[in-house]
Protein backbone atom coordinates (compact mmCIF):
# COMPACT_ATOMS: atom_id res chain seq x y z
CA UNK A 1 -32.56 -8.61 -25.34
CA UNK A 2 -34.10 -11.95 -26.57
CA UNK A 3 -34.86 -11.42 -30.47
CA UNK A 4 -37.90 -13.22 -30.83
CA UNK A 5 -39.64 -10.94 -27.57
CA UNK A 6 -38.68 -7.94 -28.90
CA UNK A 7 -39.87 -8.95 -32.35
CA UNK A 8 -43.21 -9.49 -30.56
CA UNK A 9 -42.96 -6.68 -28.78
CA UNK A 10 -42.76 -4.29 -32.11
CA UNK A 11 -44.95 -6.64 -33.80
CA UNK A 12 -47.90 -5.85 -31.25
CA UNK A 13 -47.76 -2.50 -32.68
CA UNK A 14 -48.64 -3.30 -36.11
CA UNK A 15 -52.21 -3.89 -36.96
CA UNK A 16 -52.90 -7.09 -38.75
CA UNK A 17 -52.53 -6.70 -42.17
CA UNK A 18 -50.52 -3.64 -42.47
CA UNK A 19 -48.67 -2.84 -45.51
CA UNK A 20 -45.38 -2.17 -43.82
CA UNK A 21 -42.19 -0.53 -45.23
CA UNK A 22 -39.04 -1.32 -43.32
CA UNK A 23 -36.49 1.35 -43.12
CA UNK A 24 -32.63 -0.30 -42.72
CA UNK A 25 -34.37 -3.77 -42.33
CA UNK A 26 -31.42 -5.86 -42.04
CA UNK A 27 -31.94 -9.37 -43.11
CA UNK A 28 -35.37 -9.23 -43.94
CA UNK A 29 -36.54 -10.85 -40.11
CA UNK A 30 -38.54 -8.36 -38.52
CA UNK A 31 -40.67 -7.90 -41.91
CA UNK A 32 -40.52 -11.91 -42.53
CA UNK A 33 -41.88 -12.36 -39.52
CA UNK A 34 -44.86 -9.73 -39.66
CA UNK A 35 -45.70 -11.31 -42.86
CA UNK A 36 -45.71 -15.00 -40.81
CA UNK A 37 -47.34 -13.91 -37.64
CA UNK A 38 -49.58 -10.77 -38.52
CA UNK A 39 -50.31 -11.06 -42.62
CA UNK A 40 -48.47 -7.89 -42.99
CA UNK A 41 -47.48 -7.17 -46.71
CA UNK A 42 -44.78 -4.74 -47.65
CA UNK A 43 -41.30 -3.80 -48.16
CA UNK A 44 -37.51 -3.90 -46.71
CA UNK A 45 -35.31 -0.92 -47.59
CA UNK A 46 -31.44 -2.19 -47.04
CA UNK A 47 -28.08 -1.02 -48.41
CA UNK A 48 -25.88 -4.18 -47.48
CA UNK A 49 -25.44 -6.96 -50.41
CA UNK A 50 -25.58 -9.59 -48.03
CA UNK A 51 -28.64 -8.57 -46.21
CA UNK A 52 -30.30 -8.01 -49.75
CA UNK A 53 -29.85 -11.61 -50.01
CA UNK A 54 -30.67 -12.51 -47.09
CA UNK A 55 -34.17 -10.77 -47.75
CA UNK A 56 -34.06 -12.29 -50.69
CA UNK A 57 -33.90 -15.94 -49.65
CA UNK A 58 -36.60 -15.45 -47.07
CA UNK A 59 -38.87 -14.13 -49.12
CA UNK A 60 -39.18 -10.33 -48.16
CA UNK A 61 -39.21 -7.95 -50.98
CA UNK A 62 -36.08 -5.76 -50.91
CA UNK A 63 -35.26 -2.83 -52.08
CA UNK A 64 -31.64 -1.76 -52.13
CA UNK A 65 -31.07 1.89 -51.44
CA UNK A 66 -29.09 4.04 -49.08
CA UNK A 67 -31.81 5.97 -46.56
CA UNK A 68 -29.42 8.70 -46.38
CA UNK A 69 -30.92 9.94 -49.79
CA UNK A 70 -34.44 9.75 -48.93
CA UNK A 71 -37.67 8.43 -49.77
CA UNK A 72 -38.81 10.32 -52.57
CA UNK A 73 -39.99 7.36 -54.50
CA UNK A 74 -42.88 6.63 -52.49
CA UNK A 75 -45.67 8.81 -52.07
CA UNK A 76 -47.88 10.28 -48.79
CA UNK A 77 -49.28 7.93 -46.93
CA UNK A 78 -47.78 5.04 -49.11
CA UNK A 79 -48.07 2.60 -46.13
CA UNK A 80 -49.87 1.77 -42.72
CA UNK A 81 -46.83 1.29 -40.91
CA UNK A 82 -43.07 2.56 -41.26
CA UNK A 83 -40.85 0.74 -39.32
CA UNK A 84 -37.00 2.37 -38.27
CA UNK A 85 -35.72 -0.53 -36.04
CA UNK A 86 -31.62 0.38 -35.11
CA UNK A 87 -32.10 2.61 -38.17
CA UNK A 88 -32.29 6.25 -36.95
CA UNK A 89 -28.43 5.93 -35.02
CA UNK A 90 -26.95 5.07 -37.88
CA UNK A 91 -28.40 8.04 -40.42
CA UNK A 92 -26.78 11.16 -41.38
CA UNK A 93 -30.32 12.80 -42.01
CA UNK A 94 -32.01 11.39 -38.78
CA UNK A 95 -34.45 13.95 -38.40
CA UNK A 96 -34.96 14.09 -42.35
CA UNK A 97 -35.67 10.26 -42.11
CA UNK A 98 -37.89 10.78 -39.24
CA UNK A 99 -39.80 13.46 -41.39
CA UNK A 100 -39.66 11.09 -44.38
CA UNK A 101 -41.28 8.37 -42.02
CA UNK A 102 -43.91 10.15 -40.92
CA UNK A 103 -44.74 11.40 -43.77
CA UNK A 104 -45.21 8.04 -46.29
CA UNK A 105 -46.59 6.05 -43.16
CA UNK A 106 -49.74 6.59 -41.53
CA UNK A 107 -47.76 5.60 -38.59
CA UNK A 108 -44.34 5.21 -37.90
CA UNK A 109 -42.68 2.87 -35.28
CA UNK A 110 -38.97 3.64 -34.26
CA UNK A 111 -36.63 1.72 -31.96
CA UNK A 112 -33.21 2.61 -30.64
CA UNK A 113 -30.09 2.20 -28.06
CA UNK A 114 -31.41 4.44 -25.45
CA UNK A 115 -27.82 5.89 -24.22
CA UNK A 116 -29.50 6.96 -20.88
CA UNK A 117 -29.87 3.18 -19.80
CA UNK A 118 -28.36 2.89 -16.02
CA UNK A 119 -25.81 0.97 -17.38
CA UNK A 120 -24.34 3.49 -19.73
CA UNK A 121 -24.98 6.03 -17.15
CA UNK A 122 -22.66 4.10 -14.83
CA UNK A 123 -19.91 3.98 -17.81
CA UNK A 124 -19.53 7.24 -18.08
CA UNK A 125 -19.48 8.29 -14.32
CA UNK A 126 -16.11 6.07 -14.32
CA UNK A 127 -14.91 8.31 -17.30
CA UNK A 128 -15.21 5.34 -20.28
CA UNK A 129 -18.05 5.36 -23.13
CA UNK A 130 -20.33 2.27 -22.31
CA UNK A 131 -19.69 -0.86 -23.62
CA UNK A 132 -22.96 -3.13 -23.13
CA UNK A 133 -24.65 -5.61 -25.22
CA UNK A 134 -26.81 -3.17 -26.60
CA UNK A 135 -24.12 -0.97 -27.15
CA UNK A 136 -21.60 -3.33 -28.18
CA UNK A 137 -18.77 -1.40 -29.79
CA UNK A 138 -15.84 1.05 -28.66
CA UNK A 139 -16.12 4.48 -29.26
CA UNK A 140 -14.07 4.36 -32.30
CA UNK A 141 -15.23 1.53 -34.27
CA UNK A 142 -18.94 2.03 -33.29
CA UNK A 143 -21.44 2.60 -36.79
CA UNK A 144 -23.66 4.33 -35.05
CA UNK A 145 -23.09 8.09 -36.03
CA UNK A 146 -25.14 9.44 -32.96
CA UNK A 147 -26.45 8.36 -29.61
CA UNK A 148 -29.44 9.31 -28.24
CA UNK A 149 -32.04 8.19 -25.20
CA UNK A 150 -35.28 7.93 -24.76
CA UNK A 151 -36.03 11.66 -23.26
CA UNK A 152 -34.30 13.13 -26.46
CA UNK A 153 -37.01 11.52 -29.02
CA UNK A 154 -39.74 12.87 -27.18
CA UNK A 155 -38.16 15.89 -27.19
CA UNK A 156 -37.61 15.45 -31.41
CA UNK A 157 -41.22 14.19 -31.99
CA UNK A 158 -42.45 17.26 -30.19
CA UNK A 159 -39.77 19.57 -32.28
CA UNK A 160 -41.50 17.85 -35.61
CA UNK A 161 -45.19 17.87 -34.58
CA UNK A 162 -45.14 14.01 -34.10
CA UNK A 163 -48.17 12.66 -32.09
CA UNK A 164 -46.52 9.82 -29.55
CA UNK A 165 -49.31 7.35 -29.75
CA UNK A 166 -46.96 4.86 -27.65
CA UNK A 167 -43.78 4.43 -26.22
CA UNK A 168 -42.04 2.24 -23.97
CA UNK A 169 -38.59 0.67 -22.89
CA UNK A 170 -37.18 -2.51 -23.90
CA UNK A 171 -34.59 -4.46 -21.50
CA UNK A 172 -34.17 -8.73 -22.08
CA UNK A 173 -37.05 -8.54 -24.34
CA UNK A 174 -39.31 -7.72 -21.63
CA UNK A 175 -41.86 -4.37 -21.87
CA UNK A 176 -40.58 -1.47 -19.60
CA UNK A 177 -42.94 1.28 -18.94
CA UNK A 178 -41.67 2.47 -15.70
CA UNK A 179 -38.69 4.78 -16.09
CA UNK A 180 -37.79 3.63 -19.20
CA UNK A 181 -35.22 6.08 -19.86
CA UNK A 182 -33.09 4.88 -17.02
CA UNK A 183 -34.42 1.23 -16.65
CA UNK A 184 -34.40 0.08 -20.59
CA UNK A 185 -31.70 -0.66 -23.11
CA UNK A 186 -33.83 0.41 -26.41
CA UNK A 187 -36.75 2.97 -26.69
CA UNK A 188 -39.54 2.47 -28.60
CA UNK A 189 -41.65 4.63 -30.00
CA UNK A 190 -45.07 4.52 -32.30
CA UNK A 191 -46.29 7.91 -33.44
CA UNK A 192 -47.80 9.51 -36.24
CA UNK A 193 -47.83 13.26 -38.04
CA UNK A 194 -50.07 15.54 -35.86
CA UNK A 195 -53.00 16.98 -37.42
């Protein structure tokens, strides 16, 4: 997956302007570059020294804090857009965090390995946990806590009265709306709380 398409991919998704918080946002580039390309303000959350620095340096106000105790600092509706972008595999609290999303964005927008990708299909068919770019770790030395495809989140948005306002795969940076759950390496998904 080419960074820069799927950064334009997500970034379609986010209405110029936004005031965007992003949840586990690395080094600071998918929010740096919202704030470049669609005049998004906003905020990274981000546990890792060196990716608070990173943020840091390119300009992306950072706040360090581990998302596995919450969001209570920021209030309903805080911001347009919540971004969880290779966030929610990683969290103890996943559906917690996707509660938490929902609730202090108008909208939320959530990306992740889809595990149901042919590829990883294929893997375990021959007995072995996939190894894939997208998936680029052995079983035991993986960080990601859980695995989950694309079928499962609709199944979790439903489960916490999430509207799906969008969703599509990702495979090579390229859009995949046709079968994404077997034909695309990440699922993406923009929702908001239902009414």
């Amino acid at each position: 997956m080419t960074e820069k398409a799927t950064m334009q991919a997500l970034a379609r998704l986010v209405p110029e302007g936004s005031r965007v918080l992003d949840l586990g946002c690395g080094d600071g580039s998918m929010l740096a570059y919202l704030q470049r390309e669609r005049a998004c303000t906003g905020y990274g959350i981000e546990i890792a020294d060196a990716n608070v620095l990173a943020c840091v340096r390119r300009g992306v106000n950072v706040i360090q804090l581990n998302l596995d105790e919450g969001l209570a600092m920021f209030g309903d509706a805080s911001f347009d857009v919540v971004l969880q972008i290779d966030t929610l595999q990683h969290l103890r609290n996943a559906e917690v965090m996707l509660r938490e999303t929902a609730r202090v964005g108008r909208t939320g927008i959530v990306a992740f390995p889809n595990f149901a990708h042919w590829p990883n299909r294929l893997s375990v068919l021959r007995g072995r946990m996939p190894v894939t770019r997208r998936l680029p770790y052995q079983w035991y030395d993986t960080p990601n806590i859980r695995v989950g495809t694309y079928k499962d989140f609709e199944v979790l948005a439903q489960k916490n009265r999430l509207r799906i306002l969008d969703s599509f795969g990702l495979q090579d940076g390229e859009v995949v709306r046709f079968l994404p759950n077997a034909r695309a390496g990440t699922a993406v998904f923009h929702f908001e709380r239902s009414a």
